[in-house]
N, C-alpha and C. Protein backbone atom coordinates (compact mmCIF):
# COMPACT_ATOMS: atom_id res chain seq x y z
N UNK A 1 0.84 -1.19 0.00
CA UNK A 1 0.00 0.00 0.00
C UNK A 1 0.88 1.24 0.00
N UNK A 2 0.01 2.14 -0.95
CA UNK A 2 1.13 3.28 -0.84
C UNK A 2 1.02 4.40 -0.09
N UNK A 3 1.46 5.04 0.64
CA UNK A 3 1.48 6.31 1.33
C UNK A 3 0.42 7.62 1.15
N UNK A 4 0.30 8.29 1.31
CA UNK A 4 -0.80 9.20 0.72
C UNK A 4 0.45 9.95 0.90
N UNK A 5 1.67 10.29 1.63
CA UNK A 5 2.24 11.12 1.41
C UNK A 5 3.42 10.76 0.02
N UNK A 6 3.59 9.40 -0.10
CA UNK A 6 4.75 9.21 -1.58
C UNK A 6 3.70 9.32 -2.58
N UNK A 7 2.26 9.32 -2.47
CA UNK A 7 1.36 8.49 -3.55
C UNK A 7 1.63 10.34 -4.66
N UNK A 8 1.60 9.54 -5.68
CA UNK A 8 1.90 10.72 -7.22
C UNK A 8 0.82 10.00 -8.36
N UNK A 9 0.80 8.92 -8.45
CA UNK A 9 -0.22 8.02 -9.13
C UNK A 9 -1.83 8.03 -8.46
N UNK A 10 -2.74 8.78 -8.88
CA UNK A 10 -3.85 8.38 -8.70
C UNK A 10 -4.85 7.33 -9.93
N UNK A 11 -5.46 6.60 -9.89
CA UNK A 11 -6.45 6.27 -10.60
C UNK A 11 -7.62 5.41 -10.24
N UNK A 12 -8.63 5.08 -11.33
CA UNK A 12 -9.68 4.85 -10.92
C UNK A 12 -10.30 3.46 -11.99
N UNK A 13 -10.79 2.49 -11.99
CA UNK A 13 -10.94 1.67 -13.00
C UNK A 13 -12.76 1.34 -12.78
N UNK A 14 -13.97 1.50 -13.70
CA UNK A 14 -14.89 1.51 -13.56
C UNK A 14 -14.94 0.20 -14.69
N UNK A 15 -16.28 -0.30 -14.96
CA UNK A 15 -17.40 -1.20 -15.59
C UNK A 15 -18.40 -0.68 -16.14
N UNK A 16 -18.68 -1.12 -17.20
CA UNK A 16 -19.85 0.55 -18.17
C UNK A 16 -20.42 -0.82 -19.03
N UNK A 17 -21.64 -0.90 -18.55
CA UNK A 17 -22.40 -1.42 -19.29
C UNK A 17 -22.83 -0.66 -20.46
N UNK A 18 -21.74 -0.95 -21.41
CA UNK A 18 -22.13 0.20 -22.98
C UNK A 18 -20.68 -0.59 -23.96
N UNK A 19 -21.04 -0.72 -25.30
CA UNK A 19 -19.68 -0.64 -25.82
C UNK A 19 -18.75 0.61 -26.23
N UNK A 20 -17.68 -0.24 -26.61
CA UNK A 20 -16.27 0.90 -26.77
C UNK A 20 -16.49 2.28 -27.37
N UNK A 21 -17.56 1.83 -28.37
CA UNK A 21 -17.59 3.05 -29.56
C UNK A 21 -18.57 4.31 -28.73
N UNK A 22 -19.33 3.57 -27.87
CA UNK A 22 -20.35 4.72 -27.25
C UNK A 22 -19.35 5.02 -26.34
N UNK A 23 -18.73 4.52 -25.33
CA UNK A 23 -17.77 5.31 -23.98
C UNK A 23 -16.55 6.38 -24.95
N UNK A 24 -16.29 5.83 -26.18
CA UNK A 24 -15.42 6.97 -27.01
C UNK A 24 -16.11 8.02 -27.16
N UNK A 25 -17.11 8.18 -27.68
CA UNK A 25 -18.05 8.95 -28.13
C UNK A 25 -18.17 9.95 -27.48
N UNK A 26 -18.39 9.47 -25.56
CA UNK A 26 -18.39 10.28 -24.68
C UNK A 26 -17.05 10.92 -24.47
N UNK A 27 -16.36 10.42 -24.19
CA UNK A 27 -15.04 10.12 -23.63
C UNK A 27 -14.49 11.48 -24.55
N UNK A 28 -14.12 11.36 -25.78
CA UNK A 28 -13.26 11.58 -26.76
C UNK A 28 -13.98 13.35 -27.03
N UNK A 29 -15.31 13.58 -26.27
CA UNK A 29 -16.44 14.83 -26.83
C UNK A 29 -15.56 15.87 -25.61
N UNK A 30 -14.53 15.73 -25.52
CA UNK A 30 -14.26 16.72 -24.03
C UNK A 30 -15.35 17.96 -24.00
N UNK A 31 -15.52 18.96 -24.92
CA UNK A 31 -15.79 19.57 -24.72
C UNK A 31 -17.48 19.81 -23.51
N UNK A 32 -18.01 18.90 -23.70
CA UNK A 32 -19.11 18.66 -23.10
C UNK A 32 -19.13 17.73 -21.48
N UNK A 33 -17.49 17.39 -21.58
CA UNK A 33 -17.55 17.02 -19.95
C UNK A 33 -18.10 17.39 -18.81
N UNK A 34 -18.53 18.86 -18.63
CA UNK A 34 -19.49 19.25 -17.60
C UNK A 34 -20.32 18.81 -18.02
N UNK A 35 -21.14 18.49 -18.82
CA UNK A 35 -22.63 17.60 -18.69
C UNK A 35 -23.01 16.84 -17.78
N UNK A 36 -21.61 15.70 -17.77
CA UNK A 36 -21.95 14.77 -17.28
C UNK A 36 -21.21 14.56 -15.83
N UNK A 37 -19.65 15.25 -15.95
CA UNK A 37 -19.15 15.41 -14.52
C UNK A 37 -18.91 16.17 -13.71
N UNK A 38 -19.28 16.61 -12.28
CA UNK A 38 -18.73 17.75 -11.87
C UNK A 38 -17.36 18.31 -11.62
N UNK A 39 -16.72 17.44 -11.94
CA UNK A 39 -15.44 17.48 -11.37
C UNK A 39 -14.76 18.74 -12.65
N UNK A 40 -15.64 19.24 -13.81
CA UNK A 40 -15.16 19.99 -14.97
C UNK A 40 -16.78 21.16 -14.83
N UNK A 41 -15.92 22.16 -15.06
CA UNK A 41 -16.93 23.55 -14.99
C UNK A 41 -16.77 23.84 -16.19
N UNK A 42 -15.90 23.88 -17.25
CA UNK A 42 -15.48 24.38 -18.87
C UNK A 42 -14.33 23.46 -19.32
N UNK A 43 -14.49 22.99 -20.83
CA UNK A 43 -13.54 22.95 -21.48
C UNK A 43 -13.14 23.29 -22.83
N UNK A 44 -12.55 24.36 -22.88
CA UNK A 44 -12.32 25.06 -24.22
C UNK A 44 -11.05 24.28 -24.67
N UNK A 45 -11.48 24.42 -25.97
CA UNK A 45 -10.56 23.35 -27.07
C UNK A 45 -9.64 24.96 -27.72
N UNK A 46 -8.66 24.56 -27.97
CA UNK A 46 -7.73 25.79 -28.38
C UNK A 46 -7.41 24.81 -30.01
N UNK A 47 -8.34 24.36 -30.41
CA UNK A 47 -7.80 24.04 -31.71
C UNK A 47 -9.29 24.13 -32.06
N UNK A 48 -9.50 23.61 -33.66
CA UNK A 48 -10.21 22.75 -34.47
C UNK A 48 -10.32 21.57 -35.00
N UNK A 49 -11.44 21.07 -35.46
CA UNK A 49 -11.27 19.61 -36.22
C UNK A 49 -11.62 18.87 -34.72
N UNK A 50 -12.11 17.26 -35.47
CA UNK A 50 -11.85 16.24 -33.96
C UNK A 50 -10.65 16.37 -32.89
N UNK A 51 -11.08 16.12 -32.09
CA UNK A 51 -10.18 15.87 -30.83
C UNK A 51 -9.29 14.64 -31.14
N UNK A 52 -8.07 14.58 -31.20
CA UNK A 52 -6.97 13.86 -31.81
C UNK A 52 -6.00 14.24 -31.39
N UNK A 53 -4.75 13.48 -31.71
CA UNK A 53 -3.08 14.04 -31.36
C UNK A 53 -2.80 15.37 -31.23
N UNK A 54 -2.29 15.85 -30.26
CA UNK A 54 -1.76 17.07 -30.37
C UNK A 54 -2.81 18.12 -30.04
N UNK A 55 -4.07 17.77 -29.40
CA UNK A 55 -5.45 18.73 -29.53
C UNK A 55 -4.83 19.18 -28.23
N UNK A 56 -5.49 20.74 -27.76
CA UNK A 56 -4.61 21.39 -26.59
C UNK A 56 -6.39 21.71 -26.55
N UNK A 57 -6.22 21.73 -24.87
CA UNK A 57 -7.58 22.19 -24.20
C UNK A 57 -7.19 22.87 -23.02
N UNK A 58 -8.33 23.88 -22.62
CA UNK A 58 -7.96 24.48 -21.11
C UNK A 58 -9.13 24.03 -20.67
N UNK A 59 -9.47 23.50 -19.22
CA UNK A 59 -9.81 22.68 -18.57
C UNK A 59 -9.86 23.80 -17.43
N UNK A 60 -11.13 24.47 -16.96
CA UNK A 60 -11.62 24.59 -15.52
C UNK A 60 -12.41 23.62 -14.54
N UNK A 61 -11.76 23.57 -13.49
CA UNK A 61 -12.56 23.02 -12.18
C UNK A 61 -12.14 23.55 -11.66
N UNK A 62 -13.23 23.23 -10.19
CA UNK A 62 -13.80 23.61 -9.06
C UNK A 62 -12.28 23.30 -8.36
N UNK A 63 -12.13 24.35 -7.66
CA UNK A 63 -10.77 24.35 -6.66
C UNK A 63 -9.50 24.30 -6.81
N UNK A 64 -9.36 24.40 -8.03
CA UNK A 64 -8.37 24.13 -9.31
C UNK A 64 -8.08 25.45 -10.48
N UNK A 65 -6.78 25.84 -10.38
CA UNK A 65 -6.16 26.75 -11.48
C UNK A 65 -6.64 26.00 -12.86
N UNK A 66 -7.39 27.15 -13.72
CA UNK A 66 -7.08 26.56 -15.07
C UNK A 66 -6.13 26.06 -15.15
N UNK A 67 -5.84 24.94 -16.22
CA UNK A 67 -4.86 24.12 -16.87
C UNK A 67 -5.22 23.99 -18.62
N UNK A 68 -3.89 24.28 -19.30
CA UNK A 68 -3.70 24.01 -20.32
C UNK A 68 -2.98 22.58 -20.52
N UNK A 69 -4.32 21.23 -21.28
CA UNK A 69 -3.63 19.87 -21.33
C UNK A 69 -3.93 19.93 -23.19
N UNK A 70 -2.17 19.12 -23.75
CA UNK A 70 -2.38 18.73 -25.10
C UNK A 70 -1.74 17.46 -24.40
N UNK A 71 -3.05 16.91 -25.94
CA UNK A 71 -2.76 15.23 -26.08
C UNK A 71 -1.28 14.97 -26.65
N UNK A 72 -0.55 14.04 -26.02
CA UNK A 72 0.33 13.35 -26.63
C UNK A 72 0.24 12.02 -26.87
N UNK A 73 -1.07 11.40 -26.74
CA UNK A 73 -1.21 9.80 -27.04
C UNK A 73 -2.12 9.90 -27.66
N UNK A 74 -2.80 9.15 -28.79
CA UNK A 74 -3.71 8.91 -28.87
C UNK A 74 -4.43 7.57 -30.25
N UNK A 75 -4.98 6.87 -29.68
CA UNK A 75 -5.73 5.68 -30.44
C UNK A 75 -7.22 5.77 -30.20
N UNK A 76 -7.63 5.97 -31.80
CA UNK A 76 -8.72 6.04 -31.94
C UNK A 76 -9.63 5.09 -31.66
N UNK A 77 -10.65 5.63 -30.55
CA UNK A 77 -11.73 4.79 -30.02
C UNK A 77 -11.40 4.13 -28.71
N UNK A 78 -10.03 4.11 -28.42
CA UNK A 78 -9.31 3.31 -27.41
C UNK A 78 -8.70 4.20 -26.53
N UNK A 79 -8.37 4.69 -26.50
CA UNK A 79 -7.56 5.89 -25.27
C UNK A 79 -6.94 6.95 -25.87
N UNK A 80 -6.98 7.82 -24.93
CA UNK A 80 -5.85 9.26 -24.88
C UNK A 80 -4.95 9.25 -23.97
N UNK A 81 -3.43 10.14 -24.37
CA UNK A 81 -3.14 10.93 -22.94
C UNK A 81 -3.19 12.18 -23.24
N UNK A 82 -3.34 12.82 -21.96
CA UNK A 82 -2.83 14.32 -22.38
C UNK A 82 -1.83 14.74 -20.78
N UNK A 83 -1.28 15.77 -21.20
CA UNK A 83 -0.06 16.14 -20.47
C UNK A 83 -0.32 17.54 -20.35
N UNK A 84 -0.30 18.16 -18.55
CA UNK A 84 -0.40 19.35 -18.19
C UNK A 84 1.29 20.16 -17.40
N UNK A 85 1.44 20.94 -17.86
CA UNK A 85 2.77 21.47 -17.58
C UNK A 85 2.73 22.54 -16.85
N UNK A 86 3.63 22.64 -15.56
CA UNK A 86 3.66 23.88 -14.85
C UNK A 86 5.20 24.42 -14.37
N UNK A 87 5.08 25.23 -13.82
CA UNK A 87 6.54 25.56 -13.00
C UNK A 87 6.90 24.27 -12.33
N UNK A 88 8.19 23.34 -12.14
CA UNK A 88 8.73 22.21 -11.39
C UNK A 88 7.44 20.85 -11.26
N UNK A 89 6.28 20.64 -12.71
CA UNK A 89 5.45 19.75 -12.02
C UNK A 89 4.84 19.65 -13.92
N UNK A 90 5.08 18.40 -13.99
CA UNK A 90 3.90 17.72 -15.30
C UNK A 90 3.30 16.74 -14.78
N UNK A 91 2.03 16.71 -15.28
CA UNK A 91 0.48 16.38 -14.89
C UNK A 91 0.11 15.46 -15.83
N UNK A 92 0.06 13.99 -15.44
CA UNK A 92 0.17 13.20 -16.97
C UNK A 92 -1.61 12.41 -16.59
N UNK A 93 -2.46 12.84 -17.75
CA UNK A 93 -3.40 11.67 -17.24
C UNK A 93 -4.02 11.02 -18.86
N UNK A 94 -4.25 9.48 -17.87
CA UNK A 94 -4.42 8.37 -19.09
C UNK A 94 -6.36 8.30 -19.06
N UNK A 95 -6.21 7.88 -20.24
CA UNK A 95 -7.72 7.44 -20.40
C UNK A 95 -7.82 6.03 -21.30
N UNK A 96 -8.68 5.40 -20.99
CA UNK A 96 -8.17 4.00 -21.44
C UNK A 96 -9.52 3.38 -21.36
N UNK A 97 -10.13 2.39 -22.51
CA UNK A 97 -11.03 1.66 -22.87
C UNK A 97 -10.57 0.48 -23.15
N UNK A 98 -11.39 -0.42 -22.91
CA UNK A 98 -10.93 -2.01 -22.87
C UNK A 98 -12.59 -2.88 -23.01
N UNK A 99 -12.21 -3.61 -24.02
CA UNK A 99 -13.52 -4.37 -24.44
C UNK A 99 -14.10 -5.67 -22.74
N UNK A 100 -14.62 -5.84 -22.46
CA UNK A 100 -14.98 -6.85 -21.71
C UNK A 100 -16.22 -7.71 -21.94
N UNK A 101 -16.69 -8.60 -21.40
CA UNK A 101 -18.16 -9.61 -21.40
C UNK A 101 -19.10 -8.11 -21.05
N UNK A 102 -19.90 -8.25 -21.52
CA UNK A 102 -20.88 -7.18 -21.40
C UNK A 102 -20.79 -5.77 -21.27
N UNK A 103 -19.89 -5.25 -21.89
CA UNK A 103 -19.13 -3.64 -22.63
C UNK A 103 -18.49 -3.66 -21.88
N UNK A 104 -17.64 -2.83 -21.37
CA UNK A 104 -16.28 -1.95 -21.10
C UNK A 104 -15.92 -1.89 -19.90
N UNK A 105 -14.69 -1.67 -20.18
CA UNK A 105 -13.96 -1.08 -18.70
C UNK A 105 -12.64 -0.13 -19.31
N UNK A 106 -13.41 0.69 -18.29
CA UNK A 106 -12.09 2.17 -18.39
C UNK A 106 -11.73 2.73 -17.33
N UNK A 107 -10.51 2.89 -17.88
CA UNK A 107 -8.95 2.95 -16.40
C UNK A 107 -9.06 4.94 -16.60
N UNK A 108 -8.91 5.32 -15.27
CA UNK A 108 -8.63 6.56 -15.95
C UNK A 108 -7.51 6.81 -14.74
N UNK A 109 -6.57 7.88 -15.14
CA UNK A 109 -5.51 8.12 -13.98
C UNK A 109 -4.83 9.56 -14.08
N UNK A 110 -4.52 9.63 -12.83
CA UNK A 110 -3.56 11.26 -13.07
C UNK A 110 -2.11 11.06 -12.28
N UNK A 111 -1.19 11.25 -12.55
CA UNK A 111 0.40 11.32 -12.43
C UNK A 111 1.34 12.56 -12.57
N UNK A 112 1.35 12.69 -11.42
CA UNK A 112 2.31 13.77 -11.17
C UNK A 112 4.20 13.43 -11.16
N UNK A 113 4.19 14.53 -11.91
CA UNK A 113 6.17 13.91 -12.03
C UNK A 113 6.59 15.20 -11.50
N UNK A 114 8.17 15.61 -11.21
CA UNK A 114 8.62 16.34 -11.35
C UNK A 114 8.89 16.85 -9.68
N UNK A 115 9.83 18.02 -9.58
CA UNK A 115 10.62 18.79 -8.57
C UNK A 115 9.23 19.22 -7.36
N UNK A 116 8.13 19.35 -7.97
CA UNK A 116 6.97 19.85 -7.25
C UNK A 116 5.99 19.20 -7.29
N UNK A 117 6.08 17.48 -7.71
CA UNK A 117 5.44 16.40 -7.61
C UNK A 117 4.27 16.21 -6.06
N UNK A 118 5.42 15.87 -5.46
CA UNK A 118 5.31 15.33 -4.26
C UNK A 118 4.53 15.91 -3.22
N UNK A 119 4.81 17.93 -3.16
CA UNK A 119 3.67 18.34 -2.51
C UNK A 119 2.97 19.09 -3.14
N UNK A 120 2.71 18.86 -4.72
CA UNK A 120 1.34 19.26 -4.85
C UNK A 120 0.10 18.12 -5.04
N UNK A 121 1.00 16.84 -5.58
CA UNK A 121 -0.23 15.42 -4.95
C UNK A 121 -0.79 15.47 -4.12
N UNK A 122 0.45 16.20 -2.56
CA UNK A 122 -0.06 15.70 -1.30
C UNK A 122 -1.27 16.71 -1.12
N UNK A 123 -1.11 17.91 -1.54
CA UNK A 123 -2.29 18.86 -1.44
C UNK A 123 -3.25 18.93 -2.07
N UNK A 124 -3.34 18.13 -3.32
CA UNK A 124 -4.27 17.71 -4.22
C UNK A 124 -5.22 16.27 -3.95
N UNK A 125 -4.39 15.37 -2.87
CA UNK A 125 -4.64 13.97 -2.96
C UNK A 125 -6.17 13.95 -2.88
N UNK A 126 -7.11 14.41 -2.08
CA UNK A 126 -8.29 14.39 -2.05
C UNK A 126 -9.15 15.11 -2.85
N UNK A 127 -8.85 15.60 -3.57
CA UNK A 127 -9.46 16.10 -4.67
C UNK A 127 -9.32 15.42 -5.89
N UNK A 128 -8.06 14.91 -6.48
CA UNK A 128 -7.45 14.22 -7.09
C UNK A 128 -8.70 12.36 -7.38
N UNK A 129 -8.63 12.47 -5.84
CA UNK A 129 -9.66 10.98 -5.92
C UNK A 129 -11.08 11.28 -5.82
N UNK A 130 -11.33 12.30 -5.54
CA UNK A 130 -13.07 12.64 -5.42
C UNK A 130 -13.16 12.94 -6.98
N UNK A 131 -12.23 13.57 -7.69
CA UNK A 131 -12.66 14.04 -9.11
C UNK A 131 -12.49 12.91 -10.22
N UNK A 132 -11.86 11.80 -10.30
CA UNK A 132 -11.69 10.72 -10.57
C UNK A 132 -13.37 10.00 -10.59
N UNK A 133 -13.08 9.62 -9.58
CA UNK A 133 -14.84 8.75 -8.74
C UNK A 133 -15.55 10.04 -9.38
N UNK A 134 -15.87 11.51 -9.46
CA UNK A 134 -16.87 11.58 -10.25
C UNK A 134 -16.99 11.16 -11.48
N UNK A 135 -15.74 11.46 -12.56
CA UNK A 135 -15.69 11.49 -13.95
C UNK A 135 -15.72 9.91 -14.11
N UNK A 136 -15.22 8.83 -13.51
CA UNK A 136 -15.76 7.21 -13.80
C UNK A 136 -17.56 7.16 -13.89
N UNK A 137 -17.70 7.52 -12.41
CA UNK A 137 -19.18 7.58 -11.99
C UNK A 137 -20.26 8.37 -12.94
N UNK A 138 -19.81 9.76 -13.85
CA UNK A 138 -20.64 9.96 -14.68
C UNK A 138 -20.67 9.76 -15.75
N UNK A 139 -19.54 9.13 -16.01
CA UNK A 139 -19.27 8.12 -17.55
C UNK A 139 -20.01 7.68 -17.68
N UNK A 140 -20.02 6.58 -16.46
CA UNK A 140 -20.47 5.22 -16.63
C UNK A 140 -22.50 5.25 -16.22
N UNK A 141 -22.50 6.74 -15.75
CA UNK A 141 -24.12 6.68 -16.24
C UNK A 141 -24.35 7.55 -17.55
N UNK A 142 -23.68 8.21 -17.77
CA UNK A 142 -23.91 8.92 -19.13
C UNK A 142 -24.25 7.89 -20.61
N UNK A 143 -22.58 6.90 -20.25
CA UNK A 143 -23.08 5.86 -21.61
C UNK A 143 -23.65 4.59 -21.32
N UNK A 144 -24.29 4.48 -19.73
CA UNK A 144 -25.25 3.54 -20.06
C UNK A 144 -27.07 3.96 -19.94
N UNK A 145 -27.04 5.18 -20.27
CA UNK A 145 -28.20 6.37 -20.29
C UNK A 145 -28.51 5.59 -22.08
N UNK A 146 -30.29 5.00 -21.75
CA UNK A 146 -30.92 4.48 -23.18
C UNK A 146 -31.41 5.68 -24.22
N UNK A 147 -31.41 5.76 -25.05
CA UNK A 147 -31.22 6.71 -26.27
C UNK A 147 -32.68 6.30 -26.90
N UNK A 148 -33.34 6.77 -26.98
CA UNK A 148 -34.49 6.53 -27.95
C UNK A 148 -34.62 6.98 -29.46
């Protein structure tokens, strides 16, 4: 078990009764993430075109400095990363879809590296995991919400 004071790795792994292509759908629409989670108040896209490699977004929440995150990973339908940069601290978080018996499971995580790692996790740690558990938790009712 890890420390809450070494811990730099947060994440969260949910079950979504939905397939891959609908949790992308959601997943991949950043811009509309407050819809469904609170843990996001705005997200402005600083580009055009689909959300893909290299897409840069600024990202408000609650208790939280804007952040400017661009993707540096990305497979279509299957996951992103994107990477947030500050003075002594990059902010790495994964998003990740995985086929299972009766739709999906998606990993999501945030990772702190760097000189100012260590105490801004520690001052973040509970926020860090409450905002996680929302954005799994409103995924996973958003794409298993029936569509008529």
């Amino acid at each position: 078990m890890v420390s809450v004071k070494a811990k730099r790795l947060y994440s969260i792994t949910v079950d979504i009764a939905a397939p891959q292509e609908r949790i992308w759908e959601v997943m991949s629409d950043v811009e509309h993430w407050h819809t469904w989670t609170p843990s996001v108040r705005k997200i402005r896209r600083l580009d055009r075109g689909p959300f893909t490699l290299d897409s840069k977004v600024l990202i408000y929440q609650p208790k939280l400095p804007p952040a400017l995150w661009k993707a540096t990973a990305f497979e279509e339908g299957r996951s992103f990363t994107w990477i947030s940069r500050g003075p002594g601290i990059r902010v790495t978080a994964h998003h990740t879809i995985e086929p299972i018996t009766g739709g999906s499971r998606v990993m999501l995580s945030v990772q702190y590296e760097g000189i100012l790692a260590g105490m801004v996790s520690r001052l973040t740690a509970s926020i860090n995991d409450r905002y996680l558990g929302y954005e799994a938790e409103g995924l996973k009712k958003k794409c298993e919400e029936k569509h008529s």
